[in-house]
C-alpha atoms as a PDB file:
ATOM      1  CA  UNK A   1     -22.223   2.064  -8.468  1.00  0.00           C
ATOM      2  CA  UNK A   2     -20.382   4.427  -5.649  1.00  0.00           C
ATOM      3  CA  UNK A   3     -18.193   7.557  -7.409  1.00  0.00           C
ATOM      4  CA  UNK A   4     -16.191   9.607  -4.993  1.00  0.00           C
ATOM      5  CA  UNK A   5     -14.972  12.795  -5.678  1.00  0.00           C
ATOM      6  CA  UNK A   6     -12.269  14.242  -4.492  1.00  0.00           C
ATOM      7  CA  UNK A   7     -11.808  17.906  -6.399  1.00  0.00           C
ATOM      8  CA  UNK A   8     -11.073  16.579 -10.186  1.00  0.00           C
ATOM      9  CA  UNK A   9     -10.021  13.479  -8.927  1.00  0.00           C
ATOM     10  CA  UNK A  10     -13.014  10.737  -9.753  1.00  0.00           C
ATOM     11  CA  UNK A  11     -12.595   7.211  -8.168  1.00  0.00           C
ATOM     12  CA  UNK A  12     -15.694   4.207  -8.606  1.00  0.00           C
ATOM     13  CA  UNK A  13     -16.061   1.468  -6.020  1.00  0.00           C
ATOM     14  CA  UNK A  14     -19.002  -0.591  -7.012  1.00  0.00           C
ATOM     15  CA  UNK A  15     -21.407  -1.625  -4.324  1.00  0.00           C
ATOM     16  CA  UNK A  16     -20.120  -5.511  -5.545  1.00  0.00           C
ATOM     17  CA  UNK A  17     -16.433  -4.714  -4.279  1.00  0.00           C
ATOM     18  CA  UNK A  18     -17.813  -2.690  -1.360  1.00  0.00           C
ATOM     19  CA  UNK A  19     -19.240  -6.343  -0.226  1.00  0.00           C
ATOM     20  CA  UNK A  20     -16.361  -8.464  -1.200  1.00  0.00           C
ATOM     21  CA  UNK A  21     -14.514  -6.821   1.027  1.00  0.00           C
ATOM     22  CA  UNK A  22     -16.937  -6.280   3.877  1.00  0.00           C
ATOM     23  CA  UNK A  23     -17.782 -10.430   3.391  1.00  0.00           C
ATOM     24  CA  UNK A  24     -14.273 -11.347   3.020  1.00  0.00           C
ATOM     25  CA  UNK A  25     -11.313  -9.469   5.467  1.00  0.00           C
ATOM     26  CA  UNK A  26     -14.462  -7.999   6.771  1.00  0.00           C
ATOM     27  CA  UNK A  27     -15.832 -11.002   8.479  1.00  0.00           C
ATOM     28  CA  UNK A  28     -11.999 -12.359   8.572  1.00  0.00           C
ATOM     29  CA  UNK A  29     -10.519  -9.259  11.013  1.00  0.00           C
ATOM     30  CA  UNK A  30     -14.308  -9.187  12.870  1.00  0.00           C
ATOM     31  CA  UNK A  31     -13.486 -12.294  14.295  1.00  0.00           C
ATOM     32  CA  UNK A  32     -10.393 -11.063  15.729  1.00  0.00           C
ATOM     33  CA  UNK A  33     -10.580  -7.362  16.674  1.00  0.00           C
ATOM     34  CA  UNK A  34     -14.775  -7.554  17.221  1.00  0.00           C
ATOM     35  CA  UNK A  35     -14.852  -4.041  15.062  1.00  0.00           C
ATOM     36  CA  UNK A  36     -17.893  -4.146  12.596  1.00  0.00           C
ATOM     37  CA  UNK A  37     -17.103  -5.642   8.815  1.00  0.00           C
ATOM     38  CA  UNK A  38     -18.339  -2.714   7.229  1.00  0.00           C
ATOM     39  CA  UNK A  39     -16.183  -0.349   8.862  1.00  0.00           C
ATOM     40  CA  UNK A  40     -13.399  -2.682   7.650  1.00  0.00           C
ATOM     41  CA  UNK A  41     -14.348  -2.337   4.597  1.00  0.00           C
ATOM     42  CA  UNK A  42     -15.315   1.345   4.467  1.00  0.00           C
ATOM     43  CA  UNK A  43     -11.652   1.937   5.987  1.00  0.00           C
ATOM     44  CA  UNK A  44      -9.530  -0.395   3.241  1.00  0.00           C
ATOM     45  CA  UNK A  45     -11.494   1.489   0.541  1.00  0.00           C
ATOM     46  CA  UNK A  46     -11.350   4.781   1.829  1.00  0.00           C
ATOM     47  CA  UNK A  47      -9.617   7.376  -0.208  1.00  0.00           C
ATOM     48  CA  UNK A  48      -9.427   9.657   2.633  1.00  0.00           C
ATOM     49  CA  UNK A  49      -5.761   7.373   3.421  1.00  0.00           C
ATOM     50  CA  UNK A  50      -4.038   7.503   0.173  1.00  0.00           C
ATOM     51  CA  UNK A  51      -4.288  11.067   0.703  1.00  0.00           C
ATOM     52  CA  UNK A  52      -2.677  11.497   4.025  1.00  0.00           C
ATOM     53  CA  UNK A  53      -0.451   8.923   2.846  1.00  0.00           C
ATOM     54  CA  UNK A  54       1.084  10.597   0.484  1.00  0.00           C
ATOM     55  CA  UNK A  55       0.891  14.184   2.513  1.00  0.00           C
ATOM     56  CA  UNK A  56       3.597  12.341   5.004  1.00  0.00           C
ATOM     57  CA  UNK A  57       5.510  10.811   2.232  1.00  0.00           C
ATOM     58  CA  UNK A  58       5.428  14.710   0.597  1.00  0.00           C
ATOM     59  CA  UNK A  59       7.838  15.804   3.633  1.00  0.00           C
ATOM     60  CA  UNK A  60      10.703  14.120   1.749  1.00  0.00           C
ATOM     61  CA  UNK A  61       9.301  13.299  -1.786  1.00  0.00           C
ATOM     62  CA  UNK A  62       6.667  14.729  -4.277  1.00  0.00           C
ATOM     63  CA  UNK A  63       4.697  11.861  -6.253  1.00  0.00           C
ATOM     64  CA  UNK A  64       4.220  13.679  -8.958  1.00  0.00           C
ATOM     65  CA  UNK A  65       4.748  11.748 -12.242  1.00  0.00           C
ATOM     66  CA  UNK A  66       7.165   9.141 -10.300  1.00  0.00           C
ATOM     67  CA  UNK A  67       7.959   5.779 -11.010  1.00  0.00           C
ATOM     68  CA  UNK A  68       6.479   3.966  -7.480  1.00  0.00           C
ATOM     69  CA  UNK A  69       6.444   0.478  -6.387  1.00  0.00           C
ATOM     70  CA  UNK A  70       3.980  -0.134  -3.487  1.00  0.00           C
ATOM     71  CA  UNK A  71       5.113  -3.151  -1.605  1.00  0.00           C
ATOM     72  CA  UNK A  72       2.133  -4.593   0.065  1.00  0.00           C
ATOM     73  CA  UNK A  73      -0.243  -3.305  -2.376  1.00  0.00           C
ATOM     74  CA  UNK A  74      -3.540  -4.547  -0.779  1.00  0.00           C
ATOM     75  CA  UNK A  75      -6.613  -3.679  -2.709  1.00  0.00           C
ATOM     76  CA  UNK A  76      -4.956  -1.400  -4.556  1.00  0.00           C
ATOM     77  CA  UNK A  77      -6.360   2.055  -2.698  1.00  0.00           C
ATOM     78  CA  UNK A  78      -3.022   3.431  -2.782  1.00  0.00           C
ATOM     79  CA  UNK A  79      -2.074   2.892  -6.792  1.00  0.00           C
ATOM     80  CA  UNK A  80      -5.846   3.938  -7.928  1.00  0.00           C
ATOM     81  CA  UNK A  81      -5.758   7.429  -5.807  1.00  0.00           C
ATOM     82  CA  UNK A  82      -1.906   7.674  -6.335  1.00  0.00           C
ATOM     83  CA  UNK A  83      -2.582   7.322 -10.565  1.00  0.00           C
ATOM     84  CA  UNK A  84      -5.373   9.179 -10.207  1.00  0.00           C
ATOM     85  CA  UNK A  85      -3.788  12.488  -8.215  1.00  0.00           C
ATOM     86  CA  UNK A  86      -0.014  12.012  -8.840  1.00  0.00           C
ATOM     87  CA  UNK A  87       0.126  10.648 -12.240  1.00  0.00           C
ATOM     88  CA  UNK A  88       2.205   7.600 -10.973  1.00  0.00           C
ATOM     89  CA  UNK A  89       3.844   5.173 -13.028  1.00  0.00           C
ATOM     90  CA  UNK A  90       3.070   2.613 -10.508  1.00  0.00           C
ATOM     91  CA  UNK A  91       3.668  -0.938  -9.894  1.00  0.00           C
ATOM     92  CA  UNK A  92       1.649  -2.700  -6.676  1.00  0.00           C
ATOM     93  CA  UNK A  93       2.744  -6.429  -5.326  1.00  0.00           C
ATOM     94  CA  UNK A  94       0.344  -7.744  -3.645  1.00  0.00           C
ATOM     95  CA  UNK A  95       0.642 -11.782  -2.342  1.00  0.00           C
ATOM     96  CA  UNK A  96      -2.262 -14.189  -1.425  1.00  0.00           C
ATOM     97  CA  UNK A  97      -1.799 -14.426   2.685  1.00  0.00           C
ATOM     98  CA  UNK A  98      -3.539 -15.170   5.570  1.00  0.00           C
ATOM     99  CA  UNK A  99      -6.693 -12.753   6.027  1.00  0.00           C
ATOM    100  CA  UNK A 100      -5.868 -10.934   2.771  1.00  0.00           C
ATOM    101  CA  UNK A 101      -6.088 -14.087   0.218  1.00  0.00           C
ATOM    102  CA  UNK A 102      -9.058 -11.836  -1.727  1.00  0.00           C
ATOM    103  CA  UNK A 103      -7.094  -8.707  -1.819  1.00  0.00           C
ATOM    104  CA  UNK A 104      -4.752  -9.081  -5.566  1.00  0.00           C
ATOM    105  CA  UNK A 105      -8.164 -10.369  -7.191  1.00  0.00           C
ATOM    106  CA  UNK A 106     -10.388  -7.493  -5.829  1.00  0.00           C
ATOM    107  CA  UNK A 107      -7.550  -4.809  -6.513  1.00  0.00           C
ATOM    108  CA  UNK A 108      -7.612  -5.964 -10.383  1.00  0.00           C
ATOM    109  CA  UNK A 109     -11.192  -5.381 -10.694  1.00  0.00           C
ATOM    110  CA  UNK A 110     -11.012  -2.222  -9.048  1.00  0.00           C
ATOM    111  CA  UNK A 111      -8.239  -0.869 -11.453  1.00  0.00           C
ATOM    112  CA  UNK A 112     -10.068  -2.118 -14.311  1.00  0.00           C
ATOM    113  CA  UNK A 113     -13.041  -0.466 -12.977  1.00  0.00           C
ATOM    114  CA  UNK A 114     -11.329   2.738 -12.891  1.00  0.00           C
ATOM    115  CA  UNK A 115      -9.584   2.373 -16.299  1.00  0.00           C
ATOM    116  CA  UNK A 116      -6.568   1.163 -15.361  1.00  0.00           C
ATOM    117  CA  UNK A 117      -4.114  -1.308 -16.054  1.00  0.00           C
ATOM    118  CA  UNK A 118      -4.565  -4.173 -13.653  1.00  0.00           C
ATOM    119  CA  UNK A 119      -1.353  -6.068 -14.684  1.00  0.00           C
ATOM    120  CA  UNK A 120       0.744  -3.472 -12.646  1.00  0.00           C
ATOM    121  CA  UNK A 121      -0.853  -5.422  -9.750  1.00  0.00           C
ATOM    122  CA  UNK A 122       1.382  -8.392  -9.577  1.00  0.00           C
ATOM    123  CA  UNK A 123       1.077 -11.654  -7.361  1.00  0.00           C
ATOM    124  CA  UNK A 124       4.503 -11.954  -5.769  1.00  0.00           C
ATOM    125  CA  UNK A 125       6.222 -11.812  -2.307  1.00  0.00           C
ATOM    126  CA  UNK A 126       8.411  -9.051  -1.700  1.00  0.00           C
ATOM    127  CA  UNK A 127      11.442 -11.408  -0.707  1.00  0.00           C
ATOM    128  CA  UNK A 128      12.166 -11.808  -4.427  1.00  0.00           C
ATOM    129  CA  UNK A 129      11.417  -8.366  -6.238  1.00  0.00           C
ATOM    130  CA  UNK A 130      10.939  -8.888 -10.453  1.00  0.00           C
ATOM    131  CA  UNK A 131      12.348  -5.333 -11.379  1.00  0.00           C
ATOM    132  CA  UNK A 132      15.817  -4.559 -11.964  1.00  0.00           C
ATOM    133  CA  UNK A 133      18.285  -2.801  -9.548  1.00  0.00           C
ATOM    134  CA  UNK A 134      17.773   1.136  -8.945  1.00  0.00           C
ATOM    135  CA  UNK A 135      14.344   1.332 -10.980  1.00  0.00           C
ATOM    136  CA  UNK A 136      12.351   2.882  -8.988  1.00  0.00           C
ATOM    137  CA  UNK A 137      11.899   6.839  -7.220  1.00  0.00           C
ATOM    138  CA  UNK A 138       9.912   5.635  -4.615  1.00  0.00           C
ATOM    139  CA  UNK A 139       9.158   2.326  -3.061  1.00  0.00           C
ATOM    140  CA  UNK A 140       6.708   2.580  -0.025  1.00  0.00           C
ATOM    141  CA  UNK A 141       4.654   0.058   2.088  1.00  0.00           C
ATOM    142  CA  UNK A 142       2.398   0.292   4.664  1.00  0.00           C
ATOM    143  CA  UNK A 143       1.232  -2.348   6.967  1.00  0.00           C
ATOM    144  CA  UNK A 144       3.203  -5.011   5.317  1.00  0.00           C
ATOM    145  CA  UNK A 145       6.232  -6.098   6.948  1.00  0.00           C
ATOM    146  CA  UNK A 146       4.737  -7.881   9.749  1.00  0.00           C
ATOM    147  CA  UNK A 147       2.884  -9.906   7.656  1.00  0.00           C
ATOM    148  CA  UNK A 148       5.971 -11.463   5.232  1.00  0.00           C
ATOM    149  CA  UNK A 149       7.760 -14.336   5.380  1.00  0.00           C
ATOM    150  CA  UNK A 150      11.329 -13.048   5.517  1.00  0.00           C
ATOM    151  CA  UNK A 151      10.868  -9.065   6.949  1.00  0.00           C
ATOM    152  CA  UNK A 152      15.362  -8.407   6.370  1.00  0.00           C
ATOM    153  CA  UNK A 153      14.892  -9.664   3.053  1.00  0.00           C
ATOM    154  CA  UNK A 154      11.958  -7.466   2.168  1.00  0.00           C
ATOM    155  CA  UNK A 155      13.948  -4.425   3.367  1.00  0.00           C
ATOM    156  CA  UNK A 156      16.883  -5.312   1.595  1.00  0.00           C
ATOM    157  CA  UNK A 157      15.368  -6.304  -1.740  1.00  0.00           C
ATOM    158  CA  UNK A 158      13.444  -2.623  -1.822  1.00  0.00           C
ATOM    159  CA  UNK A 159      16.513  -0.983  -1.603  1.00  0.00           C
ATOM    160  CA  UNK A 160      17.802  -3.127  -4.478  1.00  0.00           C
ATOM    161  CA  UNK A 161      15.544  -1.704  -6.694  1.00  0.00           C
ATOM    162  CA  UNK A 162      15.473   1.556  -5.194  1.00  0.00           C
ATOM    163  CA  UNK A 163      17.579   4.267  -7.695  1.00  0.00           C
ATOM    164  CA  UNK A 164      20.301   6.881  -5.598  1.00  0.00           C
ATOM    165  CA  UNK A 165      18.087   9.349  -4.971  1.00  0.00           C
ATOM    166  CA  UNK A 166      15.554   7.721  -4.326  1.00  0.00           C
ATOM    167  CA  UNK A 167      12.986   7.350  -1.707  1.00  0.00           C
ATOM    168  CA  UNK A 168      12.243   4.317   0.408  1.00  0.00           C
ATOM    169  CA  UNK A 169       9.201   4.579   3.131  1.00  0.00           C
ATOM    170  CA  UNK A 170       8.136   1.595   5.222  1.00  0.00           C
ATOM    171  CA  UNK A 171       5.482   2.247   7.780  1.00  0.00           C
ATOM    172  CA  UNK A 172       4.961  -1.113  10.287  1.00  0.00           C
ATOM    173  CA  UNK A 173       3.979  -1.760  14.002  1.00  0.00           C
ATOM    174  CA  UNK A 174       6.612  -1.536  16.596  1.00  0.00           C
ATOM    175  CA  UNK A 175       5.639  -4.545  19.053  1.00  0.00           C
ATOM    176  CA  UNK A 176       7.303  -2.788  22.211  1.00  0.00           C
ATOM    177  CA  UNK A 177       4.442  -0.377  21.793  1.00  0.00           C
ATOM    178  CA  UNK A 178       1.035  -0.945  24.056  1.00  0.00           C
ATOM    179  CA  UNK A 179      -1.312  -1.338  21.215  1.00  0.00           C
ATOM    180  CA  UNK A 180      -2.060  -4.246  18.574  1.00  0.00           C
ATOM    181  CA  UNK A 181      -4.179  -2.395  15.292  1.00  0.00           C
ATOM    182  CA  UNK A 182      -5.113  -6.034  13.970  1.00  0.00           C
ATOM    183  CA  UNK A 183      -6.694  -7.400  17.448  1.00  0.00           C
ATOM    184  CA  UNK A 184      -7.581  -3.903  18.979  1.00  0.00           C
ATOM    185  CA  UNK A 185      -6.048  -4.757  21.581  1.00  0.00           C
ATOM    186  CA  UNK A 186      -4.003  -2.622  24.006  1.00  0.00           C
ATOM    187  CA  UNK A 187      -0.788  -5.495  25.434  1.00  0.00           C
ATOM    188  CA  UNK A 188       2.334  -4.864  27.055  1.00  0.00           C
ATOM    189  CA  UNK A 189       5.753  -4.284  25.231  1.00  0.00           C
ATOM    190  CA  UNK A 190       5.873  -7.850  23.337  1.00  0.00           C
ATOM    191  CA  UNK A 191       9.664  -9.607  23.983  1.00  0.00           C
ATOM    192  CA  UNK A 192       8.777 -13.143  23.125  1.00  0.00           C
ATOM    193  CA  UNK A 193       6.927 -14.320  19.871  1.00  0.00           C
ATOM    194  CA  UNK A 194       4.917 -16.783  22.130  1.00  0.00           C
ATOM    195  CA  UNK A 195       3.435 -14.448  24.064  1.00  0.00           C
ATOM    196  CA  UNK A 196       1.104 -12.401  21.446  1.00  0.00           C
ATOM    197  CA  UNK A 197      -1.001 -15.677  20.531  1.00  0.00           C
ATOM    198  CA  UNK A 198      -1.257 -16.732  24.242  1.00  0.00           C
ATOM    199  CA  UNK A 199      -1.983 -13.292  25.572  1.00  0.00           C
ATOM    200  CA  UNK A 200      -5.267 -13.002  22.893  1.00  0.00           C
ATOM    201  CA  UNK A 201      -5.994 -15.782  23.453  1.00  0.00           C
ATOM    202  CA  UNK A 202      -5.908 -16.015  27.259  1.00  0.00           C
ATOM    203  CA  UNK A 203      -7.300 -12.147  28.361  1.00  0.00           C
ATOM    204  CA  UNK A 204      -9.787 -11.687  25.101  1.00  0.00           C
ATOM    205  CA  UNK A 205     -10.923 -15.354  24.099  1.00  0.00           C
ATOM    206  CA  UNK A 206      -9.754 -14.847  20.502  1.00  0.00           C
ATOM    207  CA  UNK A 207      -8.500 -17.077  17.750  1.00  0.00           C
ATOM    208  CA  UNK A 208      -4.535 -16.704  18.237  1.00  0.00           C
ATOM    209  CA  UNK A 209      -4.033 -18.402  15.071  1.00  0.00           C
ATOM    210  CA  UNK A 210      -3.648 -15.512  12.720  1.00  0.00           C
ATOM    211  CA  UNK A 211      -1.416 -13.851  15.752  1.00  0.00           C
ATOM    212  CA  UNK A 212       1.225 -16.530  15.112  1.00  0.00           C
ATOM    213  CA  UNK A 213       1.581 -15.176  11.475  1.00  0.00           C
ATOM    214  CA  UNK A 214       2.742 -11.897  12.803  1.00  0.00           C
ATOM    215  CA  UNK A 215       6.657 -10.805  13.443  1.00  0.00           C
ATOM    216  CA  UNK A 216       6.470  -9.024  16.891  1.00  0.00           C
ATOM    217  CA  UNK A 217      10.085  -9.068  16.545  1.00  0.00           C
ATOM    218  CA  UNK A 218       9.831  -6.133  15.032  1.00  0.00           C
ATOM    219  CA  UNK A 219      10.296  -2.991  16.954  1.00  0.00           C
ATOM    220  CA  UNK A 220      12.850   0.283  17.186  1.00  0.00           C
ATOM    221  CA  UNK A 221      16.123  -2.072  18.233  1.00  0.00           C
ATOM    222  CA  UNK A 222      15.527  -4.713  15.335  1.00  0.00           C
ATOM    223  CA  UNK A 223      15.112  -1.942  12.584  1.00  0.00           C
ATOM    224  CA  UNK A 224      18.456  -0.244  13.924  1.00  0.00           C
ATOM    225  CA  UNK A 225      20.038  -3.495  13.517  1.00  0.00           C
ATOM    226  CA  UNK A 226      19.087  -4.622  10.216  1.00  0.00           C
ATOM    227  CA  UNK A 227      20.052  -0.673   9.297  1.00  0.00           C
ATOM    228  CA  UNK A 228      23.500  -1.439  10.401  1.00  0.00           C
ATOM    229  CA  UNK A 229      23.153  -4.977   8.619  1.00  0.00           C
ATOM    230  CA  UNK A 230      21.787  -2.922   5.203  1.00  0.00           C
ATOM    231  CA  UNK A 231      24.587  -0.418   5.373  1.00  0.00           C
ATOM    232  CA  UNK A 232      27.061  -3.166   4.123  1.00  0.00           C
ATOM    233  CA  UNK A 233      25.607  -3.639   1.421  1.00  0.00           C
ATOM    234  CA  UNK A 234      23.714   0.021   0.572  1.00  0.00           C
ATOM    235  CA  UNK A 235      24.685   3.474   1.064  1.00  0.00           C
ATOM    236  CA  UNK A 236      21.922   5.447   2.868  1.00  0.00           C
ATOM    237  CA  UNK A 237      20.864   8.193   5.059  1.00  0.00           C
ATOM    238  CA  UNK A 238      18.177   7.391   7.295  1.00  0.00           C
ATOM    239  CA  UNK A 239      15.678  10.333   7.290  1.00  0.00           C
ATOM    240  CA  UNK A 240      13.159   9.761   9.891  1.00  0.00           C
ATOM    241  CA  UNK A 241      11.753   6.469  12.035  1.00  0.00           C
ATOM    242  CA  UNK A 242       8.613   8.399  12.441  1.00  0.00           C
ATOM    243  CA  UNK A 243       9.332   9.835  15.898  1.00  0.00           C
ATOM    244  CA  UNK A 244       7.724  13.854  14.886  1.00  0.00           C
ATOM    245  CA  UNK A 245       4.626  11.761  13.469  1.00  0.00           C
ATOM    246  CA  UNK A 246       4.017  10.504  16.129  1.00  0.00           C
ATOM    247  CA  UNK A 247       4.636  13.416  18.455  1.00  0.00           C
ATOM    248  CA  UNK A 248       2.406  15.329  16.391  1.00  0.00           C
ATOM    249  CA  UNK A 249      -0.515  12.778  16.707  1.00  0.00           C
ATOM    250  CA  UNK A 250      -0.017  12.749  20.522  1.00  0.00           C
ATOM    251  CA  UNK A 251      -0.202  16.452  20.496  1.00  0.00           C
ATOM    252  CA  UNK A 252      -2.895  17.156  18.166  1.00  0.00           C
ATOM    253  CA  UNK A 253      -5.136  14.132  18.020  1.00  0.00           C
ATOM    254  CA  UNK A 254      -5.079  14.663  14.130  1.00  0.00           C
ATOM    255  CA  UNK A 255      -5.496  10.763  13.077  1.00  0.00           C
ATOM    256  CA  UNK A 256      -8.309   9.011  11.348  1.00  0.00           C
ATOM    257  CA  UNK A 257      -9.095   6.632  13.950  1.00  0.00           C
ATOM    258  CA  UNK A 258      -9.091   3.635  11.099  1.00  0.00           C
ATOM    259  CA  UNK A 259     -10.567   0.422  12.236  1.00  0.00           C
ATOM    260  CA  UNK A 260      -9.929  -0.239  16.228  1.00  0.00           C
ATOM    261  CA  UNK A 261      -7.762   2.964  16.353  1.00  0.00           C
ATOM    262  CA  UNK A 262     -10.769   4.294  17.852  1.00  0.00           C
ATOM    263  CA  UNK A 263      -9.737   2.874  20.656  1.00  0.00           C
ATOM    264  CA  UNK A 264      -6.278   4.403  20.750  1.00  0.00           C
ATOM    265  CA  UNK A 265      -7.803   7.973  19.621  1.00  0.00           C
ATOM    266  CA  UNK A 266     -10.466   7.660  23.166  1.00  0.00           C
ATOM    267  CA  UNK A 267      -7.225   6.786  25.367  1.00  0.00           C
ATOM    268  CA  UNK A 268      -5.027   9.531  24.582  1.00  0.00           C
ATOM    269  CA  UNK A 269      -8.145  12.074  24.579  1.00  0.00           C
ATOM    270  CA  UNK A 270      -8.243  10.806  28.216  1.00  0.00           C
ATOM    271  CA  UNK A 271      -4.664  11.497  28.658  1.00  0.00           C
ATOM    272  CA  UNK A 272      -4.892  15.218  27.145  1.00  0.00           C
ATOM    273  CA  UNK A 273      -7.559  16.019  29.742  1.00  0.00           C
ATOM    274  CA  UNK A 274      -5.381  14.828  32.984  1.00  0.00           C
ATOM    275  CA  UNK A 275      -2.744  16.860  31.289  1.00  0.00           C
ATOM    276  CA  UNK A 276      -0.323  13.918  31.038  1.00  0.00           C
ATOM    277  CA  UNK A 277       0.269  14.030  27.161  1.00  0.00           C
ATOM    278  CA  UNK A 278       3.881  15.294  27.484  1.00  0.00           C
ATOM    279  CA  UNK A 279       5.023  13.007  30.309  1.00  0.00           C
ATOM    280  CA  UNK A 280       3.166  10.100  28.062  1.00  0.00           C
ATOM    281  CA  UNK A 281       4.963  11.528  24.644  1.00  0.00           C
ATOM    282  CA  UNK A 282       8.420  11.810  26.854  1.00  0.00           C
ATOM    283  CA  UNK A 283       8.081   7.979  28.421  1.00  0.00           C
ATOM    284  CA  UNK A 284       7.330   6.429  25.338  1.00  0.00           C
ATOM    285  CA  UNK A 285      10.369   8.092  22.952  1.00  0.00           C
ATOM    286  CA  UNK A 286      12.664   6.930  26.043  1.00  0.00           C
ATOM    287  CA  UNK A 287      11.023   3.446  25.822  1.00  0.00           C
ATOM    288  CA  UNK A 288      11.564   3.376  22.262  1.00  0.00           C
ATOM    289  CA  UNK A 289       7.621   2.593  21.986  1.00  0.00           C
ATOM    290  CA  UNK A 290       6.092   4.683  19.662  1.00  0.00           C
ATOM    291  CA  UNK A 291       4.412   3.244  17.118  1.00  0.00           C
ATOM    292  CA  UNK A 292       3.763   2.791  14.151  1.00  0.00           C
ATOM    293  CA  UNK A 293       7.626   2.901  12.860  1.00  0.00           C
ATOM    294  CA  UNK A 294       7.431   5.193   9.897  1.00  0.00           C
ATOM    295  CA  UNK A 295      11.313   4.114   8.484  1.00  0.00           C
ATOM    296  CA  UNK A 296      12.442   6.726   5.893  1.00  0.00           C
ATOM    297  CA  UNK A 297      15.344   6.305   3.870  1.00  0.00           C
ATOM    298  CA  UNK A 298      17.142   8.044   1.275  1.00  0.00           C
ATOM    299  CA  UNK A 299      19.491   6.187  -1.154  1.00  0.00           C
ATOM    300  CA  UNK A 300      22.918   7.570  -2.459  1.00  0.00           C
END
């Protein structure tokens, strides 16, 4: 059995989850980005993440004692360390879906594991939210929205249940970017949703099956729309679409290089020493590229 500490906070990830992981999305996201199944798996169990997680989400929200839904849930990282530190009342959804089929299973046993209830874990999409309108303080997802079916409805149903007041938080790639986390690849802006699966396929030899899943739609221009679309329906200020993270990450380097970030962290360390980083920085805001989208949104 693995504890972690982390001051009073005291997680366990048995060595049996550690290799569920590494043998399932492990082995599953090896075969497409070529980075090693253990650091997979070290990096969706870290605790390191929930951490700076929830020290971005702290610029507009304190978790403290909160009522949270976590769209997205995965294995459940986010709602052990979140309980754990903040004292959550916290609710994770968490889907079966391609490459992350073992993920609500694995996240049950790890609350259970840690003494926690594993029925706030619950197997549904978030098209179709079970909670009531304005329920929670906080809903928040990370890595999610390229992955559902309908991406609109996701955005609109969180607001649904999202109280005035309240905070909503939806970190996701933005495909006119240069840089694919789930491939490690580095691509050019993406404008057609052919042209991911052919271009892995084509330049890296690699299955472009589970790139057909993604929405590469998604970038800075389709989140303004469906923020114009929402505002019909919602009232909202929008706080932030992640443009100082990012500019602080191109300035500083301070980013865990998780999974085939690595790659990302080695390029721009190659752009600080030609001196370049602020023509880079300045390029890629006018392009719109940055990446990922960190949408923030307060509800009134």
């Amino acid at each position: 059995m693995s504890y972690f500490h982390y001051g009073q906070l005291n997680v366990k990830i048995s060595d049996e989850i550690f290799s569920q992981v590494q043998q399932t999305q492990g082995i599953f996201f090896n075969k497409i980005s070529n980075v090693d199944p253990v650091k997979i798996a070290a990096d969706l169990l870290s605790l390191e993440k929930p951490l700076y997680q929830a020290q971005i989400l702290s610029e507009y929200v304190s978790l403290d004692n909160k009522i949270v839904l976590e769209v997205g849930s995965g294995l459940g990282i986010n709602h052990l360390v979140w309980n754990k530190k903040f004292n959550i009342n916290g609710y994770g959804l968490e889907p079966d879906s391609v490459g992350f089929d073992s993920s609500h299973k694995i996240s049950k046993e790890l609350l259970t594991l840690n003494g926690l209830n594993p029925e706030r874990i619950i197997d549904a999409g978030g098209e179709k939210l079970p909670f009531p309108n304005d329920f929670f303080d906080v809903v928040y997802s990370a890595n999610v929205l390229e992955h559902v079916r309908q991406p609109a409805l996701v955005l609109d149903e969180a607001l649904r249940v999202l109280r005035p007041g309240g905070i909503l938080q939806f970190i996701y790639p933005n495909y006119h970017s240069v840089f694919d986390g789930h491939y490690a690849v580095f691509h050019p802006p993406i404008l057609r949703p052919a042209f991911f699966p052919w271009y892995v396929k084509t330049f890296f030899h690699r299955d472009p099956g589970f790139a057909k899943t993604l929405h590469t739609e998604i970038n800075v221009l389709w989140t303004q729309k469906q923020l114009t679309l929402l505002r019909q329906k919602y009232a909202f200020e929008v706080l932030s679409l992640g443009r100082q993270v990012f500019l602080e990450r191109m300035h500083t380097l301070n980013f865990e290089a998780w999974a085939g970030l690595t790659k990302v962290k080695s390029a721009l360390n190659r752009v600080h020493q030609l001196g370049l980083t602020a023509l880079v920085a300045k390029v890629i805001l006018l392009l719109k590229a940055w990446t990922p989208i960190i949408l923030t949104l307060k509800k009134h």
